[in-house]
N, C-alpha and C. Protein backbone atom coordinates (compact mmCIF):
# COMPACT_ATOMS: atom_id res chain seq x y z
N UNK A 1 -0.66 14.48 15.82
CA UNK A 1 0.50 13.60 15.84
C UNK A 1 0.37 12.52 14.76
N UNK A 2 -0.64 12.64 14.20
CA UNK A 2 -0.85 11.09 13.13
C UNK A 2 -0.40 11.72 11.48
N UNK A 3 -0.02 12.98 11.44
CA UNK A 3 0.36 14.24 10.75
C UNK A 3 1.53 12.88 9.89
N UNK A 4 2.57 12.14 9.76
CA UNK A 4 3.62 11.75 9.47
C UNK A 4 2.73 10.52 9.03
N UNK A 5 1.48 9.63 9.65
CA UNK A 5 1.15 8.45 9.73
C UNK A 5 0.85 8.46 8.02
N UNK A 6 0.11 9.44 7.79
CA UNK A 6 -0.30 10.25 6.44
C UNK A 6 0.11 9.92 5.15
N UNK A 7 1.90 10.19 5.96
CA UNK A 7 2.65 10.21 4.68
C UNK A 7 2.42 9.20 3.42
N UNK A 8 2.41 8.02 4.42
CA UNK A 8 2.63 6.58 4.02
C UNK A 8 3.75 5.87 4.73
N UNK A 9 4.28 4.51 4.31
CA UNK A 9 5.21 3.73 4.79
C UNK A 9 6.24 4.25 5.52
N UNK A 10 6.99 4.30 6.65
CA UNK A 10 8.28 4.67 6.79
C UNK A 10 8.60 5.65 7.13
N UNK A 11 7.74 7.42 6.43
CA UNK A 11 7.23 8.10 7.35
C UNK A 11 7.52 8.55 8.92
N UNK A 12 7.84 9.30 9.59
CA UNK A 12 7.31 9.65 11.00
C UNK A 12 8.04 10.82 11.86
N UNK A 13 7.76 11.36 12.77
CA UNK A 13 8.20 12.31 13.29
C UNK A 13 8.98 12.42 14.23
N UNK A 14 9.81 13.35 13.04
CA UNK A 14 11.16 12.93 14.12
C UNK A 14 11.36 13.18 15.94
N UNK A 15 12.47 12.69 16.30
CA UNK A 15 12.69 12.90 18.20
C UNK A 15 13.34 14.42 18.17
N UNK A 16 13.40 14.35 19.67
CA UNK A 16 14.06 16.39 19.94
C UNK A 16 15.35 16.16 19.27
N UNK A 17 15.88 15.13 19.54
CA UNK A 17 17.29 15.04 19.33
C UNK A 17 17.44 15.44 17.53
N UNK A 18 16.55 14.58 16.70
CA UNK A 18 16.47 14.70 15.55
C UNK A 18 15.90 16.46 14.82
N UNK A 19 15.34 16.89 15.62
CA UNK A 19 15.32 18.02 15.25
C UNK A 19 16.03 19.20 15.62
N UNK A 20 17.10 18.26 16.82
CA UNK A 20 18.22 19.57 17.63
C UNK A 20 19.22 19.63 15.94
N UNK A 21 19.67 18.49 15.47
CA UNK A 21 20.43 18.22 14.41
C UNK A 21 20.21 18.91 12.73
N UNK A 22 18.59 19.10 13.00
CA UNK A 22 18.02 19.90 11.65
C UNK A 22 18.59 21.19 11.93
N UNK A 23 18.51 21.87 13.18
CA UNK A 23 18.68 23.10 13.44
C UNK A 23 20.13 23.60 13.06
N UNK A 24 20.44 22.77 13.98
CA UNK A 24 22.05 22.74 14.36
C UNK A 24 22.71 22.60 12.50
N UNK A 25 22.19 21.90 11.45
CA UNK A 25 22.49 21.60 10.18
C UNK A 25 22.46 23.07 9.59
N UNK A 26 21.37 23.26 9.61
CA UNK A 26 20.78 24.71 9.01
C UNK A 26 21.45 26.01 9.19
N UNK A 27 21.87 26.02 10.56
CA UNK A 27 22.75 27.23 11.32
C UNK A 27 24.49 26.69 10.63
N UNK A 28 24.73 25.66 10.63
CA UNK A 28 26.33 25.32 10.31
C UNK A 28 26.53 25.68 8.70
N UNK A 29 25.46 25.51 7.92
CA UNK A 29 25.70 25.68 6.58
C UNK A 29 25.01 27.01 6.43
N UNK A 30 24.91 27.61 6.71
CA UNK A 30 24.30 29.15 6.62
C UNK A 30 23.32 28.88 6.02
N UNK A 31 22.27 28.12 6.22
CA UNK A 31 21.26 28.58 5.47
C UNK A 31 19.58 28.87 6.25
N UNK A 32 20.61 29.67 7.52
CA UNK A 32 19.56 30.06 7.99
C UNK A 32 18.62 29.52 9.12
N UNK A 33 17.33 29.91 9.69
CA UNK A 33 16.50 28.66 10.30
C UNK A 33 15.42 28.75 9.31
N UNK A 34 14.35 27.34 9.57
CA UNK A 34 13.34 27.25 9.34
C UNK A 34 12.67 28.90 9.22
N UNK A 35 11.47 28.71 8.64
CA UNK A 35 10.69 29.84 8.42
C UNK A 35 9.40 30.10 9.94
N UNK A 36 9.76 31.52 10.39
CA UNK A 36 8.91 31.57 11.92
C UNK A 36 7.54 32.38 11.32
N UNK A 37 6.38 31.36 11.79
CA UNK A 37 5.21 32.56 11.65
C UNK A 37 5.19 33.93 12.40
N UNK A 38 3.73 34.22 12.41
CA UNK A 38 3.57 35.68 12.80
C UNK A 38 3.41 35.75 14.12
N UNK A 39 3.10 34.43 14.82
CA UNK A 39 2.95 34.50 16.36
C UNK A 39 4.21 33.65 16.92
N UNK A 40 4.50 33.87 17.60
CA UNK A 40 5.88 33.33 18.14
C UNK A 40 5.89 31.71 18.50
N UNK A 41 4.43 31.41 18.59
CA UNK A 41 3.97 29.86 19.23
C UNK A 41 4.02 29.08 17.43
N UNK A 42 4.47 29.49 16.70
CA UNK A 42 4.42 28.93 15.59
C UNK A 42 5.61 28.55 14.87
N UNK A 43 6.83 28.98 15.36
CA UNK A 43 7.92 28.18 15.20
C UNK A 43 8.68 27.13 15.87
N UNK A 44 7.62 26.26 16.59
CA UNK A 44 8.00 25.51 17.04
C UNK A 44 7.48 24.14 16.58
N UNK A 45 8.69 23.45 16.04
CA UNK A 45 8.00 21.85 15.40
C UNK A 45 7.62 20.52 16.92
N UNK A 46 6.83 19.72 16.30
CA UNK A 46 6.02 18.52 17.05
C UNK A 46 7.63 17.61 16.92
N UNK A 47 7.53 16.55 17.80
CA UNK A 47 8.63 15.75 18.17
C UNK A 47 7.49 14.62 18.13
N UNK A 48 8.44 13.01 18.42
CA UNK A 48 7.36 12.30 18.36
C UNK A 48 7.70 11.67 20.09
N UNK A 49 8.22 12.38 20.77
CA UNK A 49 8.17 12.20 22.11
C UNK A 49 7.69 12.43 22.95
N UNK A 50 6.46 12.13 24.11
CA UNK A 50 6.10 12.52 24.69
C UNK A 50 6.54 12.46 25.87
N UNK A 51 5.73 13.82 27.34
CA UNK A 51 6.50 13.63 28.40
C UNK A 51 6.22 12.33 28.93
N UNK A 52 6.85 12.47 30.84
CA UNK A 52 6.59 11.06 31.69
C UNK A 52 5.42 10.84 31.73
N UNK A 53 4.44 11.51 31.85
CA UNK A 53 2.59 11.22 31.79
C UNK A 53 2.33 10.94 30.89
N UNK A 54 2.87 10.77 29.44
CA UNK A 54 2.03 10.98 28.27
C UNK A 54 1.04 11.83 27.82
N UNK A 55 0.99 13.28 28.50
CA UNK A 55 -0.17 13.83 28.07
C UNK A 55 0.34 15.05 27.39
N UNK A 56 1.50 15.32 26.99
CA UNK A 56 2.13 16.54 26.34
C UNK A 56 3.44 16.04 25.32
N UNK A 57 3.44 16.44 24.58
CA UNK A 57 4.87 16.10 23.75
C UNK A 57 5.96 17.81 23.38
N UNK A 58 7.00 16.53 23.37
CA UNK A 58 7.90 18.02 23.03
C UNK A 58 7.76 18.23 22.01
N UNK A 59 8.14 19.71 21.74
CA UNK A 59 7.90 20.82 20.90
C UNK A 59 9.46 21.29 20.50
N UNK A 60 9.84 21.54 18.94
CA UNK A 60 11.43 21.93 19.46
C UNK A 60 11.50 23.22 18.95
N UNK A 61 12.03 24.20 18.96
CA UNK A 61 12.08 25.63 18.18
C UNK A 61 13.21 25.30 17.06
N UNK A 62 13.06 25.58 16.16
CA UNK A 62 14.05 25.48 14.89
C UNK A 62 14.24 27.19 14.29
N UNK A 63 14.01 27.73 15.15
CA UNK A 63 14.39 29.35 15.23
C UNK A 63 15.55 29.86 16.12
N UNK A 64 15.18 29.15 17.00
CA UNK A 64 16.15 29.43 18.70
C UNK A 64 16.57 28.25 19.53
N UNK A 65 17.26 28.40 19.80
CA UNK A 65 17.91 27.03 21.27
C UNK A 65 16.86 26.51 21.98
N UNK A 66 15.46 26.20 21.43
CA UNK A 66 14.49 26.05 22.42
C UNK A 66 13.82 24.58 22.72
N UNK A 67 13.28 23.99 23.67
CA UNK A 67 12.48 23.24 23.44
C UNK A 67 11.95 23.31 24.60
N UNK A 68 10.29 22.27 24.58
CA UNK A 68 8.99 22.39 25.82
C UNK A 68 8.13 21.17 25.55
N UNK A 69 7.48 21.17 26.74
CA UNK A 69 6.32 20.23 26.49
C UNK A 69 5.31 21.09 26.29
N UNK A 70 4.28 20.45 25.33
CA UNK A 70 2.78 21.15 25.38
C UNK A 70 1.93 20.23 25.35
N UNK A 71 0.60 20.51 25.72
CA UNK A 71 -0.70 19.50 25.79
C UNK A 71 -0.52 19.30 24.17
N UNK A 72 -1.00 18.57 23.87
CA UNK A 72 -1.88 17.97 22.54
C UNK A 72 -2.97 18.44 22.11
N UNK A 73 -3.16 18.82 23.10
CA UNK A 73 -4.74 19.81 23.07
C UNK A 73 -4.72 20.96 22.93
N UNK A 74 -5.17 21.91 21.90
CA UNK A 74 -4.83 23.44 21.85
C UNK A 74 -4.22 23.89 21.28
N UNK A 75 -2.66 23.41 21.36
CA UNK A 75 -1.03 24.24 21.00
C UNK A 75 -0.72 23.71 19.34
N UNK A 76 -0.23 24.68 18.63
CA UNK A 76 -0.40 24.75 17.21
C UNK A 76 1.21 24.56 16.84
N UNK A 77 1.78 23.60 16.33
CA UNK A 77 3.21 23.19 16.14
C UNK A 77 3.46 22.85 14.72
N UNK A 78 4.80 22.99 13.74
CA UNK A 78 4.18 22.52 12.99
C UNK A 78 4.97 21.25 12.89
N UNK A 79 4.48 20.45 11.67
CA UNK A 79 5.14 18.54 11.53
C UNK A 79 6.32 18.97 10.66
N UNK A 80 7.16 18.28 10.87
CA UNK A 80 8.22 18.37 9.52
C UNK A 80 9.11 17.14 9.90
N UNK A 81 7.86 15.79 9.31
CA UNK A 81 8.14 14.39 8.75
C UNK A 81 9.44 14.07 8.35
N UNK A 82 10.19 13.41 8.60
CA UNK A 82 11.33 12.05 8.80
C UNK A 82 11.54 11.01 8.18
N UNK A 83 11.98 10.53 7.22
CA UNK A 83 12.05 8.63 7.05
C UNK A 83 13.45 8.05 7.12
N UNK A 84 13.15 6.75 7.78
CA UNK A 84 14.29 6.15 7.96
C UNK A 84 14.89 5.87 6.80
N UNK A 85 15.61 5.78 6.47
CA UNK A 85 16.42 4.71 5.25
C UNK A 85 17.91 3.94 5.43
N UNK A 86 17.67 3.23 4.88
CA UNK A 86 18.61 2.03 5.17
C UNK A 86 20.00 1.98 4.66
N UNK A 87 21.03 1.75 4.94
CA UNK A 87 22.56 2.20 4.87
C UNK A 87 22.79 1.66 4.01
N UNK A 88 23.79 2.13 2.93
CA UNK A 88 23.95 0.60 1.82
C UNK A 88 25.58 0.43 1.71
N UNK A 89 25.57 -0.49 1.99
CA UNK A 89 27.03 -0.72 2.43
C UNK A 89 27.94 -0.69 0.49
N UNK A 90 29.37 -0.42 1.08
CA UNK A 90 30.32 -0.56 -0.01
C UNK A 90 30.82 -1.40 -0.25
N UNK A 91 31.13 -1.97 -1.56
CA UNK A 91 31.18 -3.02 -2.19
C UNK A 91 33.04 -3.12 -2.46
C-alpha cells in the first residue's frame, strides 16, 4: 500500500469509487479494459480503502463489474496511482 507513497508529492491510491470511474471510462470510450494477467487474481487493482477492521482493503477488477476485500497479506493486486490536481478557474 505505500506503492503511490513512492511516487512522490500528491501521489496516492485511488478509492473503489475512483477506480469504478477508470473502468466505467475505458468501457464508454472503447478502449477496452485494463490489461488481465495469466491468473485471474491479477486483474484486480489495490484501492486505498480499507474494510471495518482495517485488516483487508478493497480490491477493484478493471476487467469485470467486480470488487472484494483481501488481507494485505498474501494477495497480489496491482497499484495504478492517482494525483489530485487543482481546478483552475476561468478568467
Amino acid at each position: 500500500m505505500n506503492s503511490a507513497k513512492n511516487l512522490g508529492k500528491g501521489w496516492r491510491l485511488p478509492t473503489v469509487f475512483e477506480l469504478e470511474l477508470i473502468r466505467a471510462q475505458l468501457y464508454l470510450n472503447n478502449k477496452g479494459y485494463l490489461p488481465v494477467g495469466e491468473d485471474g487474481y491479477w486483474q484486480r487493482y489495490w484501492s486505498s480503502e480499507l474494510d471495518e477492521h482495517e485488516l483487508n482493503a478493497w480490491a477493484v477488477s478493471l476487467h469485470k463489474d467486480e470488487k472484494q476485500t483481501l488481507s494485505l497479506d498474501g494477495n497480489k493486486c496491482f497499484v495504478r496511482a492517482v494525483k489530485n490536481i487543482r481546478a483552475v478557474k476561468n478568467k
